[in-house]
Structures are given as structure tokens and as C-alpha cells.
N, C-alpha and C. Protein backbone atom coordinates (compact mmCIF):
# COMPACT_ATOMS: atom_id res chain seq x y z
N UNK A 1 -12.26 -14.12 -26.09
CA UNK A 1 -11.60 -12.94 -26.64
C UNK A 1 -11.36 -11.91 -25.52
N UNK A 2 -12.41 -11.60 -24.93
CA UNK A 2 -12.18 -11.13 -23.87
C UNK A 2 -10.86 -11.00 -22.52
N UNK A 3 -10.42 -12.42 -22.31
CA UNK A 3 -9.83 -12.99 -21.73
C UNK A 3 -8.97 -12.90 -22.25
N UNK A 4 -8.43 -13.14 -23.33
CA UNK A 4 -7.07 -12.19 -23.72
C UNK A 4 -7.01 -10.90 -24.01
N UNK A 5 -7.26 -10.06 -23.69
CA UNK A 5 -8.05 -8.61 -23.89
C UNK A 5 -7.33 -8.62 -22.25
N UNK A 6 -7.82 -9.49 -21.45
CA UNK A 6 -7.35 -8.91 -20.01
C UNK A 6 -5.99 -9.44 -19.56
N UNK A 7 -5.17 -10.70 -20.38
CA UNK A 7 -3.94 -10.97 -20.53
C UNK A 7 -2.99 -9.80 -20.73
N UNK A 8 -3.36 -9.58 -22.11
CA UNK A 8 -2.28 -8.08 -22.70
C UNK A 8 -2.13 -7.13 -21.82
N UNK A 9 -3.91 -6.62 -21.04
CA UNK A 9 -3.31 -5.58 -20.22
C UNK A 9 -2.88 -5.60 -18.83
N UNK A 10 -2.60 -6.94 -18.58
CA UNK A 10 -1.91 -7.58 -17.42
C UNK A 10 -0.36 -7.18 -17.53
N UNK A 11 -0.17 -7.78 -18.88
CA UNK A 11 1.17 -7.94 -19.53
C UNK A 11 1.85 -6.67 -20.10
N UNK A 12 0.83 -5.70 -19.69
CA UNK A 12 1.28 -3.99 -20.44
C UNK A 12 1.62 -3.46 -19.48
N UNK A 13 0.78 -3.62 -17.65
CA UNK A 13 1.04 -3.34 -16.72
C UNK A 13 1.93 -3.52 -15.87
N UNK A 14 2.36 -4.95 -15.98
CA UNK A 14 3.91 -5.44 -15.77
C UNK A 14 4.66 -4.81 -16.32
N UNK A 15 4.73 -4.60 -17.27
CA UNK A 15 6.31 -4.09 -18.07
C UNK A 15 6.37 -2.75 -17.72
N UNK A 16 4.87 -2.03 -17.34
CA UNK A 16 5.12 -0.44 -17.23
C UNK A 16 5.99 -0.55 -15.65
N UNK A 17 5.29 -1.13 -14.89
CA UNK A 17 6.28 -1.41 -13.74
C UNK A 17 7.34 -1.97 -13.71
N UNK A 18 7.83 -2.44 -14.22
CA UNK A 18 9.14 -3.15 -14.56
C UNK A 18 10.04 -1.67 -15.00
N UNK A 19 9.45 -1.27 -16.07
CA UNK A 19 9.97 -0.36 -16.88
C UNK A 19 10.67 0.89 -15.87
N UNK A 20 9.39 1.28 -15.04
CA UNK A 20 9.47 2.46 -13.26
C UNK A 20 10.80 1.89 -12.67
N UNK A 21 10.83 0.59 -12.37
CA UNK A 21 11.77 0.23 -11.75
C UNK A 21 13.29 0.40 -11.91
N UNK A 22 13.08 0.20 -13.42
CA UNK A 22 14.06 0.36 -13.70
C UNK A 22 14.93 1.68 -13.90
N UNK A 23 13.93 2.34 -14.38
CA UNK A 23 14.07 3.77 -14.17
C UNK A 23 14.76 4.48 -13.48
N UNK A 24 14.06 3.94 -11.76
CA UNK A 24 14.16 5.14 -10.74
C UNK A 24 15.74 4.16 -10.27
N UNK A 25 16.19 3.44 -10.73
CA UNK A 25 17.53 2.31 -10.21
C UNK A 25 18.56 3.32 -10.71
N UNK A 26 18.18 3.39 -12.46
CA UNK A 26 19.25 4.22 -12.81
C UNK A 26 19.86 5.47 -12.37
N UNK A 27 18.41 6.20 -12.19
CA UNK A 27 18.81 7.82 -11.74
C UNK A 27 18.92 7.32 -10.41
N UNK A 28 18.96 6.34 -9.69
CA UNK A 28 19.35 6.64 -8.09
C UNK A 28 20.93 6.32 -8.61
N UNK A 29 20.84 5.41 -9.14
CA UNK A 29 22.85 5.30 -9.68
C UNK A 29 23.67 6.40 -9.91
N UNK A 30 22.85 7.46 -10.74
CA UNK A 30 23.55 8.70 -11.06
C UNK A 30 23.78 9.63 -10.32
């Protein structure tokens, strides 16, 4: 249980970075 407990917040941490990335792409576009 645990061990997926540390999956999700693998998988929460990716996307928040993913998410930054994408972010700072757009407003550099603008």
C-alpha cells in the first residue's frame, strides 16, 4: 500500500512539472 502511496506522488510530481513547463512556454510565447 505504501508503494503505491509513493507511485501517485511520483505521478503528481511529474505532472506538476510538466504542468511549470508548460506554463512558462506559453507566457515566453506571449
Amino acid at each position: 500500500m505504501g508503494n503505491e502511496l509513493r507511485n501517485r506522488s511520483i505521478l503528481m510530481v511529474s505532472y506538476l512539472v510538466i504542468l511549470a513547463t508548460v506554463i512558462e512556454i506559453v507566457s515566453r510565447n506571449v
